[in-house]
Every structure is written in structure tokens, then in C-alpha cells.
N, C-alpha and C. Protein backbone atom coordinates (compact mmCIF):
# COMPACT_ATOMS: atom_id res chain seq x y z
N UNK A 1 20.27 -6.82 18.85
CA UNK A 1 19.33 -7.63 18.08
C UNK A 1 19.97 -8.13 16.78
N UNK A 2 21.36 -7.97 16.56
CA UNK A 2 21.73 -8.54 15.92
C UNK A 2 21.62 -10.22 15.35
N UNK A 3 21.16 -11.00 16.26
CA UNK A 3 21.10 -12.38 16.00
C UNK A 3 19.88 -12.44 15.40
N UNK A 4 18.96 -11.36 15.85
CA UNK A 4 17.29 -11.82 15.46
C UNK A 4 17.24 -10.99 13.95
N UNK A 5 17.84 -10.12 13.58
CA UNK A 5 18.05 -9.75 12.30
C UNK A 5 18.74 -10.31 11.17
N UNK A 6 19.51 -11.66 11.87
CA UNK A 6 20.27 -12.37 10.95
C UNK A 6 19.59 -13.57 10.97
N UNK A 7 18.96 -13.98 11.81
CA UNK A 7 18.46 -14.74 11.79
C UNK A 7 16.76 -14.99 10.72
N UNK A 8 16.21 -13.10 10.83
CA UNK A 8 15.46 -13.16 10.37
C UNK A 8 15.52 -13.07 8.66
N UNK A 9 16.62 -12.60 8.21
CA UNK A 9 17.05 -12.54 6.68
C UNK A 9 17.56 -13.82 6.41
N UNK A 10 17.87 -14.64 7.31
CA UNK A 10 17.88 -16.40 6.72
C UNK A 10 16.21 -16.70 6.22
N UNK A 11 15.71 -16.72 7.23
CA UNK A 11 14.45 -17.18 6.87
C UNK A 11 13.78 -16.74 5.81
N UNK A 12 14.06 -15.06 5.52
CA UNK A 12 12.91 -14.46 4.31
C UNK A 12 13.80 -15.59 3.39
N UNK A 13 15.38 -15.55 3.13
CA UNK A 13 15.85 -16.03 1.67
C UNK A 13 15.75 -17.25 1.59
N UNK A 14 15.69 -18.51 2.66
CA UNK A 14 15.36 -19.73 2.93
C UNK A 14 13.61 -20.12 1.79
N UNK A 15 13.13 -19.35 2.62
CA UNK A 15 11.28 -18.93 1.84
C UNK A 15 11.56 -18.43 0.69
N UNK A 16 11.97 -17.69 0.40
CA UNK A 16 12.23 -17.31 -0.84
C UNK A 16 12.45 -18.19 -1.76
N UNK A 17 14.00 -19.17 -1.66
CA UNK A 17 14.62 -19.98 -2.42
C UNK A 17 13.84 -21.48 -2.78
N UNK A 18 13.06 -21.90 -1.35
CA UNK A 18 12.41 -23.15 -1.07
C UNK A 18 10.85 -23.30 -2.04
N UNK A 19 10.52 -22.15 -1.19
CA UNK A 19 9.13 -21.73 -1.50
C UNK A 19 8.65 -21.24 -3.01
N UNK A 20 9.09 -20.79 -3.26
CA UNK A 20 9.24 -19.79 -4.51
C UNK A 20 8.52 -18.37 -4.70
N UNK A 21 8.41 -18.21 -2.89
CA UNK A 21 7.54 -16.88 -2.72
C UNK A 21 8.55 -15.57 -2.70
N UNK A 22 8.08 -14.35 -3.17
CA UNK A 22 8.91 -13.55 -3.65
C UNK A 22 9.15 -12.69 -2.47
N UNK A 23 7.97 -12.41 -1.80
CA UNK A 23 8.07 -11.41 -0.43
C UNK A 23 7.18 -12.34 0.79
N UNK A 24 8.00 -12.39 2.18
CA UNK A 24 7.24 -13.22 2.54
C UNK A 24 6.92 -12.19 4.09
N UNK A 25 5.97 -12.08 4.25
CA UNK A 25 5.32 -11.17 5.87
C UNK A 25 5.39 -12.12 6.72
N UNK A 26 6.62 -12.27 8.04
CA UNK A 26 6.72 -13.17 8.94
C UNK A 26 4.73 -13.49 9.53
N UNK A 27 4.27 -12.20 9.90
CA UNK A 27 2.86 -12.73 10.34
C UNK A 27 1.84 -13.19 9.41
N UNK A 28 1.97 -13.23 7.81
CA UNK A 28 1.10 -13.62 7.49
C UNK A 28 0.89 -15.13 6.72
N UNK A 29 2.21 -15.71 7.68
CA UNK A 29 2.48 -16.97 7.17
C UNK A 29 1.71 -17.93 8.13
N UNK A 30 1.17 -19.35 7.80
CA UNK A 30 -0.01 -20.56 7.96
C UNK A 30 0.65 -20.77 9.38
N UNK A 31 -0.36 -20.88 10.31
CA UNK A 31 -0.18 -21.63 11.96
C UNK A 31 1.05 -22.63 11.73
N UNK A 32 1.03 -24.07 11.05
CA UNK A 32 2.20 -24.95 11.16
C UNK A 32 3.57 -24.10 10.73
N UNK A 33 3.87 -23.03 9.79
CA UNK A 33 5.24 -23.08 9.45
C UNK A 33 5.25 -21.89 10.88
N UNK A 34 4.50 -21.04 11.22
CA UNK A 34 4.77 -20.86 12.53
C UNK A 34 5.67 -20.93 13.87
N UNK A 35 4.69 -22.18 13.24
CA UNK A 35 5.24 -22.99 14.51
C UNK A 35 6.38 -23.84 14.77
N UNK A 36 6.69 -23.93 13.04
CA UNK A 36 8.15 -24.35 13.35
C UNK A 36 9.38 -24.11 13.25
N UNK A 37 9.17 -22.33 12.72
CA UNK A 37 9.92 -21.21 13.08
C UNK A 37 10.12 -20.57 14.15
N UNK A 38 9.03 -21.22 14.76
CA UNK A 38 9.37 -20.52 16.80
C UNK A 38 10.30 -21.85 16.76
N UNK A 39 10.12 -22.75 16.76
CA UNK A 39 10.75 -23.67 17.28
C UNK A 39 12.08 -23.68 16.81
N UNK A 40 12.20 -23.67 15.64
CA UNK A 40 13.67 -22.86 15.27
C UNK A 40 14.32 -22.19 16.02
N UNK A 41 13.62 -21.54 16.19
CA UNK A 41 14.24 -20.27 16.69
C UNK A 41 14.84 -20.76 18.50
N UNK A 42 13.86 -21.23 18.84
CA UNK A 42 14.02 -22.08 20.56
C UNK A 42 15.28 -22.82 20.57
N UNK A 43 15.02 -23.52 19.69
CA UNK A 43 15.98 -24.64 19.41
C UNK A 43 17.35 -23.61 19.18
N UNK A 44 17.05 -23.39 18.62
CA UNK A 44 18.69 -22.23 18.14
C UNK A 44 19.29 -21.15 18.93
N UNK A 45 18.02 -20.80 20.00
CA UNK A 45 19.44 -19.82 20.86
C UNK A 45 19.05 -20.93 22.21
N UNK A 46 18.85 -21.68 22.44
CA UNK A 46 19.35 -22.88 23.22
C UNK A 46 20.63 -23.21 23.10
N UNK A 47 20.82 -24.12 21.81
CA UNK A 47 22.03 -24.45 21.23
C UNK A 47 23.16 -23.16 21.61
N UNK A 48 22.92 -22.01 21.55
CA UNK A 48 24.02 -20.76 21.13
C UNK A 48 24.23 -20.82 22.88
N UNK A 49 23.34 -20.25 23.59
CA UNK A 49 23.03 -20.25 25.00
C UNK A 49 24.52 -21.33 25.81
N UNK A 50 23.71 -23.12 25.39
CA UNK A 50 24.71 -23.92 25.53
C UNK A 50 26.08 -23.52 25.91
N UNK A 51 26.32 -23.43 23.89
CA UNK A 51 27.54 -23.60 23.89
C UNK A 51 28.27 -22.24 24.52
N UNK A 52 27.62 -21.26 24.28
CA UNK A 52 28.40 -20.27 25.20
C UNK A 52 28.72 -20.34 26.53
N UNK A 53 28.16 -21.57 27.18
CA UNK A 53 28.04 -21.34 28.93
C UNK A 53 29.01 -22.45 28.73
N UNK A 54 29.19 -23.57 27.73
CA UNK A 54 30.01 -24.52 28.15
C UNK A 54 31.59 -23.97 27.60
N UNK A 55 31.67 -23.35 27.22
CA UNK A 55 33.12 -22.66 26.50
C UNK A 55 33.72 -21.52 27.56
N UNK A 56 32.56 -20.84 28.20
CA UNK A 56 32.64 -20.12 29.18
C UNK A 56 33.20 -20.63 30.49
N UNK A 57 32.77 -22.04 30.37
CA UNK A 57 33.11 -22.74 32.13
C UNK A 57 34.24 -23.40 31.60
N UNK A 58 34.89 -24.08 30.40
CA UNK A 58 35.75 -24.73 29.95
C UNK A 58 37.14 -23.87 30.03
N UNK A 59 36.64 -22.27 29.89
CA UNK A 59 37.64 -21.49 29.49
C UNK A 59 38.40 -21.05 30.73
N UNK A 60 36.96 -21.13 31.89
CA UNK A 60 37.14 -20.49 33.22
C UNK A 60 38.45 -21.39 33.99
């Protein structure tokens, strides 16, 4: 779970820095930013997924 732990200490300091919120509870944040932190997140081990399978068959 390494990716989802690094992934998830981007986000608190991202919120942190953007936002100007000091502590942020992944669940007790508004339906839209939600939703576009799942999608983040989709979007991003897609991308990782990808490129690992195409480096994998490139390498093969």
C-alpha cells in the first residue's frame, strides 16, 4: 500500500497548501472534491498500470 499512502500524504499537503485547511479528514470532505479525488486517483493508477504494461512488453 505503499502508493495509496503516498499518494494519500500528497493530497492532505496539496489541501493543506491550496486550501488553507490545517487538518483535513479524507471522509469529511464535500461530494464534488470527492469526486475528483476518486478520479484522481483512477486516472493515476491507469496511467501507472499503462505505463508499466507498455515498458513491460517493450522490454520483453
Amino acid at each position: 500500500m505503499f502508493w495509496f499512502d503516498l499518494f494519500t500524504a500528497l493530497y492532505q499537503f496539496s489541501l493543506r497548501t491550496d486550501l488553507g485547511i490545517t487538518s483535513v479528514d479524507a471522509y469529511g470532505l464535500t461530494r464534488p472534491l470527492k469526486h475528483s479525488i476518486a478520479l484522481w486517483y483512477f486516472s493515476t493508477v491507469c496511467a501507472w498500470l499503462w505505463l508499466s504494461t507498455d515498458q513491460f512488453q517493450s522490454g520483453a
